[in-house]
N, C-alpha and C. Protein backbone atom coordinates (compact mmCIF):
# COMPACT_ATOMS: atom_id res chain seq x y z
N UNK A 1 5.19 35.13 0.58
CA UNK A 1 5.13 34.14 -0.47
C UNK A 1 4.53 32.86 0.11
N UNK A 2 3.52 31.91 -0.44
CA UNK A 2 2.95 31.37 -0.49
C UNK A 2 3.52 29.69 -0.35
N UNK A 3 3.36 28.74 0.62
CA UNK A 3 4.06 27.45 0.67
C UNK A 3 4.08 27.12 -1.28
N UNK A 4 2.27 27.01 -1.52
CA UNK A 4 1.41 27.05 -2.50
C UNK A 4 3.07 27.59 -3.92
N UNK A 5 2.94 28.78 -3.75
CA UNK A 5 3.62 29.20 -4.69
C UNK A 5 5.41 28.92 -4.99
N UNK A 6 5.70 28.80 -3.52
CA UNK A 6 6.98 27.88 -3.43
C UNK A 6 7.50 26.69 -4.46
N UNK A 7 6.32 26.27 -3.71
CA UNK A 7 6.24 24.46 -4.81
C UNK A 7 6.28 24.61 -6.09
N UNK A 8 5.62 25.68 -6.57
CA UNK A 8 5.14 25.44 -7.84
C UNK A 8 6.45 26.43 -8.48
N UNK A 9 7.38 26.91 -7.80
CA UNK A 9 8.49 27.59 -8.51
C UNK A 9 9.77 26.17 -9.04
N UNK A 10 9.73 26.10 -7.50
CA UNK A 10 10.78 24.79 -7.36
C UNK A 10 10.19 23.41 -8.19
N UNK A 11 8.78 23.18 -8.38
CA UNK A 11 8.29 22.28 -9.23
C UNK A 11 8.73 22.46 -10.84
N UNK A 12 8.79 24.08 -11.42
CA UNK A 12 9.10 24.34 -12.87
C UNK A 12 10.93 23.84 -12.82
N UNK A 13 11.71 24.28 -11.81
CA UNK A 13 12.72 24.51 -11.73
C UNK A 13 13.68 22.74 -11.31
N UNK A 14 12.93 21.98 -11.07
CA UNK A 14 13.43 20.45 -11.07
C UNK A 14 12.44 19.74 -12.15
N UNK A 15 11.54 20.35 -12.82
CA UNK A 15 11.07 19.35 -14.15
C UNK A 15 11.93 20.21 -15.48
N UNK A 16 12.45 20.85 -15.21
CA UNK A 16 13.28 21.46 -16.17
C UNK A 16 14.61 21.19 -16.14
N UNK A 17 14.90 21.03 -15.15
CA UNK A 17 16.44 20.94 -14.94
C UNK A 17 16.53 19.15 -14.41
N UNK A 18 15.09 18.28 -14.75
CA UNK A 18 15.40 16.83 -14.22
C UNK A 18 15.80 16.53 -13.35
N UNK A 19 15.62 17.02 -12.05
CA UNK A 19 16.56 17.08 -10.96
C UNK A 19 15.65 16.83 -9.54
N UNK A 20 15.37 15.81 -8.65
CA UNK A 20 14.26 15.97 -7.62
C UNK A 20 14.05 16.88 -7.17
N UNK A 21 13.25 16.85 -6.81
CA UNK A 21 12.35 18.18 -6.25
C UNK A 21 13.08 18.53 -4.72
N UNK A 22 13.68 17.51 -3.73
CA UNK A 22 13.93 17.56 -2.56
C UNK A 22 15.23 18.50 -2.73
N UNK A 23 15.72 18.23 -4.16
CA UNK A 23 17.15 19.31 -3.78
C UNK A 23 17.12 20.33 -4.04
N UNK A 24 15.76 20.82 -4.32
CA UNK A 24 15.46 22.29 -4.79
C UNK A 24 14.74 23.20 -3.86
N UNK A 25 15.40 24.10 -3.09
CA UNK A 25 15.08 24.19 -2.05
C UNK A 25 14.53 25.87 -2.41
N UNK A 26 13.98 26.51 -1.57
CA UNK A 26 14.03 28.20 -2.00
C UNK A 26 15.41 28.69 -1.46
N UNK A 27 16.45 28.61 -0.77
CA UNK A 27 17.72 29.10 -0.74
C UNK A 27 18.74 28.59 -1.62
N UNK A 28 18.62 27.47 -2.25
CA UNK A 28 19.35 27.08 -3.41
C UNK A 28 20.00 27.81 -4.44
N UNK A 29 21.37 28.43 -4.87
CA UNK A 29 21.95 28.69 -5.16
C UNK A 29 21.69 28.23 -6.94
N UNK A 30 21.74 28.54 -8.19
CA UNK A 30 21.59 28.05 -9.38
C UNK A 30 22.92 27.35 -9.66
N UNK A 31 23.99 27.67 -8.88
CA UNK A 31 25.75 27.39 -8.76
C UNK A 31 25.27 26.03 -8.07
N UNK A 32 24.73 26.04 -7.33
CA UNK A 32 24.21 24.53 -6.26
C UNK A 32 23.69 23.73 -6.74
N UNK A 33 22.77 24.51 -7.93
CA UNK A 33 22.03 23.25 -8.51
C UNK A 33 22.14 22.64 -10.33
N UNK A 34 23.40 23.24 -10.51
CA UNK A 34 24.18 22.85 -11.66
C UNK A 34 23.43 23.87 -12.75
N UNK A 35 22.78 25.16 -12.28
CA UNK A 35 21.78 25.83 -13.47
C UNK A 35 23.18 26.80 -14.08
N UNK A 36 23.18 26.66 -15.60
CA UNK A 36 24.09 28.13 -15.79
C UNK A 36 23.20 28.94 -17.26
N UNK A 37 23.47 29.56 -17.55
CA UNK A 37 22.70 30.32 -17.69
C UNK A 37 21.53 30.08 -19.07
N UNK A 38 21.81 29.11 -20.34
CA UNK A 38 21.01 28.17 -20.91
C UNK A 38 20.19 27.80 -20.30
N UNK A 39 20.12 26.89 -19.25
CA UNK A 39 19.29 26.41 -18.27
C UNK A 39 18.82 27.44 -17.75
N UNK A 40 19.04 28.48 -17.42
CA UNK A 40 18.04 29.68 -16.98
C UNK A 40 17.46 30.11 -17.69
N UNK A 41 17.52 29.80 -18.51
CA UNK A 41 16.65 30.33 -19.75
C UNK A 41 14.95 29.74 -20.10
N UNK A 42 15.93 27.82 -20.11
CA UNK A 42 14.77 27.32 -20.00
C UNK A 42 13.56 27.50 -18.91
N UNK A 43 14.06 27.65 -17.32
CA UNK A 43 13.57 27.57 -16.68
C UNK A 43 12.45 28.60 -16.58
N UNK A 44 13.12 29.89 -17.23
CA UNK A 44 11.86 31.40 -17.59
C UNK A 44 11.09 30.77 -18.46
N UNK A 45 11.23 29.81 -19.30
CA UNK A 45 10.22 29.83 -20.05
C UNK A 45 9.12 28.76 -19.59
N UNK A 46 9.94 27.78 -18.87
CA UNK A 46 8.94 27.33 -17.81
C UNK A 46 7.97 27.69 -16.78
N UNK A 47 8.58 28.73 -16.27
CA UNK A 47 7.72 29.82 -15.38
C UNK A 47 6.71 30.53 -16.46
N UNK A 48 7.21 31.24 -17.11
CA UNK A 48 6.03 31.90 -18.00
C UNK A 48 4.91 31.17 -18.33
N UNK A 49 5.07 29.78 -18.51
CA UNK A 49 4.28 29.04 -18.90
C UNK A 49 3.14 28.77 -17.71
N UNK A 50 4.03 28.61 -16.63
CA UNK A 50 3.17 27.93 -15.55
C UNK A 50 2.60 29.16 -14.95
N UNK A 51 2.94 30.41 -15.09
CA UNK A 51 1.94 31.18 -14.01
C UNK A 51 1.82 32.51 -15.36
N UNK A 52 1.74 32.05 -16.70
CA UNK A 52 0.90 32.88 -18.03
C UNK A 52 1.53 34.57 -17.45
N UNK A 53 2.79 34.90 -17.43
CA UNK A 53 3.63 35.82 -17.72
C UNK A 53 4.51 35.66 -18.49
N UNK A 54 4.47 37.24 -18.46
CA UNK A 54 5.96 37.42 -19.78
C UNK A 54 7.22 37.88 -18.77
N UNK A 55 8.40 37.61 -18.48
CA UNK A 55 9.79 37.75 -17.68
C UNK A 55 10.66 38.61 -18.91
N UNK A 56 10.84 40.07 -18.28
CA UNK A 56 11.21 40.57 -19.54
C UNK A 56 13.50 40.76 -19.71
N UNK A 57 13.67 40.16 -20.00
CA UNK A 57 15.10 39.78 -20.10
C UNK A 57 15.93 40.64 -18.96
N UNK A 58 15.75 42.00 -18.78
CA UNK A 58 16.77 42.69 -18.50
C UNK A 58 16.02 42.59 -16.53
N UNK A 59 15.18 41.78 -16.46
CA UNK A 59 14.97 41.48 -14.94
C UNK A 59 15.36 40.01 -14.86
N UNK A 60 16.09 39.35 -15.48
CA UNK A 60 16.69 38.36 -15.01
C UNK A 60 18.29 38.14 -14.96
N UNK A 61 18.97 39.57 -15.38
CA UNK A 61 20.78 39.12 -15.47
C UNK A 61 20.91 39.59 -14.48
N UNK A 62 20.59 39.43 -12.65
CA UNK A 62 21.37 39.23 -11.60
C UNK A 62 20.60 38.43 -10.89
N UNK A 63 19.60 37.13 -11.12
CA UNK A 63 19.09 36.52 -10.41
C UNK A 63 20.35 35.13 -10.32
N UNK A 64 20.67 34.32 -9.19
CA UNK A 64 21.14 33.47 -8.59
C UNK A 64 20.68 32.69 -7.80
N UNK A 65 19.71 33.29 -7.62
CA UNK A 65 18.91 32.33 -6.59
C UNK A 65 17.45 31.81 -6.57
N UNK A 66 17.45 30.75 -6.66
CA UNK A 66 16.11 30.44 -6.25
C UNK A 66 15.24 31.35 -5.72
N UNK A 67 15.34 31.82 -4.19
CA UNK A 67 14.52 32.90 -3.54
C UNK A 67 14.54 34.02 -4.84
N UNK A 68 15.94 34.73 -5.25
CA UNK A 68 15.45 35.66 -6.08
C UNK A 68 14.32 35.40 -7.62
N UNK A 69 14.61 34.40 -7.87
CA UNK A 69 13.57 33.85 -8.88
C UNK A 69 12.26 34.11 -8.55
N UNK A 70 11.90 33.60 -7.37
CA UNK A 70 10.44 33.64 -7.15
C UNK A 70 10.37 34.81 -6.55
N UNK A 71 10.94 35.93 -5.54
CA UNK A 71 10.61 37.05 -5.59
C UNK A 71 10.27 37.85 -6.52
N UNK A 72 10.72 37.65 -8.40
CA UNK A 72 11.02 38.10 -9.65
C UNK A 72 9.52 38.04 -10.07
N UNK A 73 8.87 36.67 -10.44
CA UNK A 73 7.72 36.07 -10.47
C UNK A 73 6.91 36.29 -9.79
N UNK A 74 7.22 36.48 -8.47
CA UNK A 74 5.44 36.77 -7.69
C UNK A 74 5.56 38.31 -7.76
N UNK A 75 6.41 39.13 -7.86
CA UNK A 75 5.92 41.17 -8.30
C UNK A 75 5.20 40.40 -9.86
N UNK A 76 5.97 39.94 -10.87
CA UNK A 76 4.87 39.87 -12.22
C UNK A 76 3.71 39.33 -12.12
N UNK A 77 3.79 38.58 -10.86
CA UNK A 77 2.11 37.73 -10.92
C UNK A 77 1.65 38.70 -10.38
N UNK A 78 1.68 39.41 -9.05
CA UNK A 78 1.10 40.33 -8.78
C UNK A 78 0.52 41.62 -9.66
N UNK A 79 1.66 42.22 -10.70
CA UNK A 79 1.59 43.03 -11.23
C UNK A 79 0.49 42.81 -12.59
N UNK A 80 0.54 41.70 -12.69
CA UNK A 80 -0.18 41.09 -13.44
C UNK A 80 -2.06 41.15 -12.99
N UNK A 81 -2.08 40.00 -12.15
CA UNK A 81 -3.69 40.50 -11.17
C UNK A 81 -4.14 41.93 -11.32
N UNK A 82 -3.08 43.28 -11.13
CA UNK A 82 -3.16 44.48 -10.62
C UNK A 82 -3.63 44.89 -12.22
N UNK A 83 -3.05 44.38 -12.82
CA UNK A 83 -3.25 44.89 -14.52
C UNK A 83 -4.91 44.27 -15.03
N UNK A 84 -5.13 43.26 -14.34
CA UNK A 84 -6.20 42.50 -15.18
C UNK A 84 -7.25 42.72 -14.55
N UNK A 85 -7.52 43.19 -12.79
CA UNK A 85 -8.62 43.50 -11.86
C UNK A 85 -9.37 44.75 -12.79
N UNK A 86 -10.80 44.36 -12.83
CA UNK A 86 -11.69 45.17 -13.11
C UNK A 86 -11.98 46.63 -12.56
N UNK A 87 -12.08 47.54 -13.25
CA UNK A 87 -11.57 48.79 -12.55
C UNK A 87 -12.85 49.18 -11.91
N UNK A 88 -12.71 50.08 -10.96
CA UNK A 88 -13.80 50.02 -9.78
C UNK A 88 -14.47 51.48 -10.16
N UNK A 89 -14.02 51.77 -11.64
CA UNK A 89 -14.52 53.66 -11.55
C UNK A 89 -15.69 52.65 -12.34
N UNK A 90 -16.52 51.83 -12.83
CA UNK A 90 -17.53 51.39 -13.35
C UNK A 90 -19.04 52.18 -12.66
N UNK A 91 -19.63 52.53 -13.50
CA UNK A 91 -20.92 53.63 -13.31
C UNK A 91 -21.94 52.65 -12.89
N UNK A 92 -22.86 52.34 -11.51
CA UNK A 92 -23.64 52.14 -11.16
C UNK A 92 -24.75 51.46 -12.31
N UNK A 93 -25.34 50.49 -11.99
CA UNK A 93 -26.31 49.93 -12.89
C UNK A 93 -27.43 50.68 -12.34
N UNK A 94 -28.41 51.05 -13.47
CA UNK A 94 -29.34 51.71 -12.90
C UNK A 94 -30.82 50.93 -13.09
């Protein structure tokens, strides 16, 4: 995972929850950082927004953590790229 992509988890996750950025750490606990589960809510929809995925409900009722958040998000971003890359069986221009 990416410094790059770090920031930009913990960036959705303290402009949502109003909270500086310094206390949002990637081991941060959602118990640590006053998130319960409303607020997790918002925060998916903050993510969806910021990296144009869909988070489909039943992959978020055992996340707690920060780290697990963005582990959650970067398989969909990935899975995502993997879905949208141009497929390579394309027939030679002649």
């Amino acid at each position: 995972m990416s410094d790059e992509f770090i920031q930009r988890i913990r960036g959705v996750i303290a402009n949502s929850q109003r909270i500086p950025l310094e206390k949002v750490s990637i081991d941060s606990t959602f118990q640590e950082l006053g998130i319960d589960s409303m607020d997790a809510v918002n925060i998916l929809f903050g993510l969806e927004s910021e990296f144009d995925i869909n988070i489909p409900d039943e992959d978020t009722k055992d996340i707690r953590t920060v780290r697990q958040m963005a582990e959650g998000v970067e398989k969909l971003v990935a899975a995502k790229a993997t879905d949208s890359a141009p497929s390579s069986g394309a027939a030679p221009a002649q």
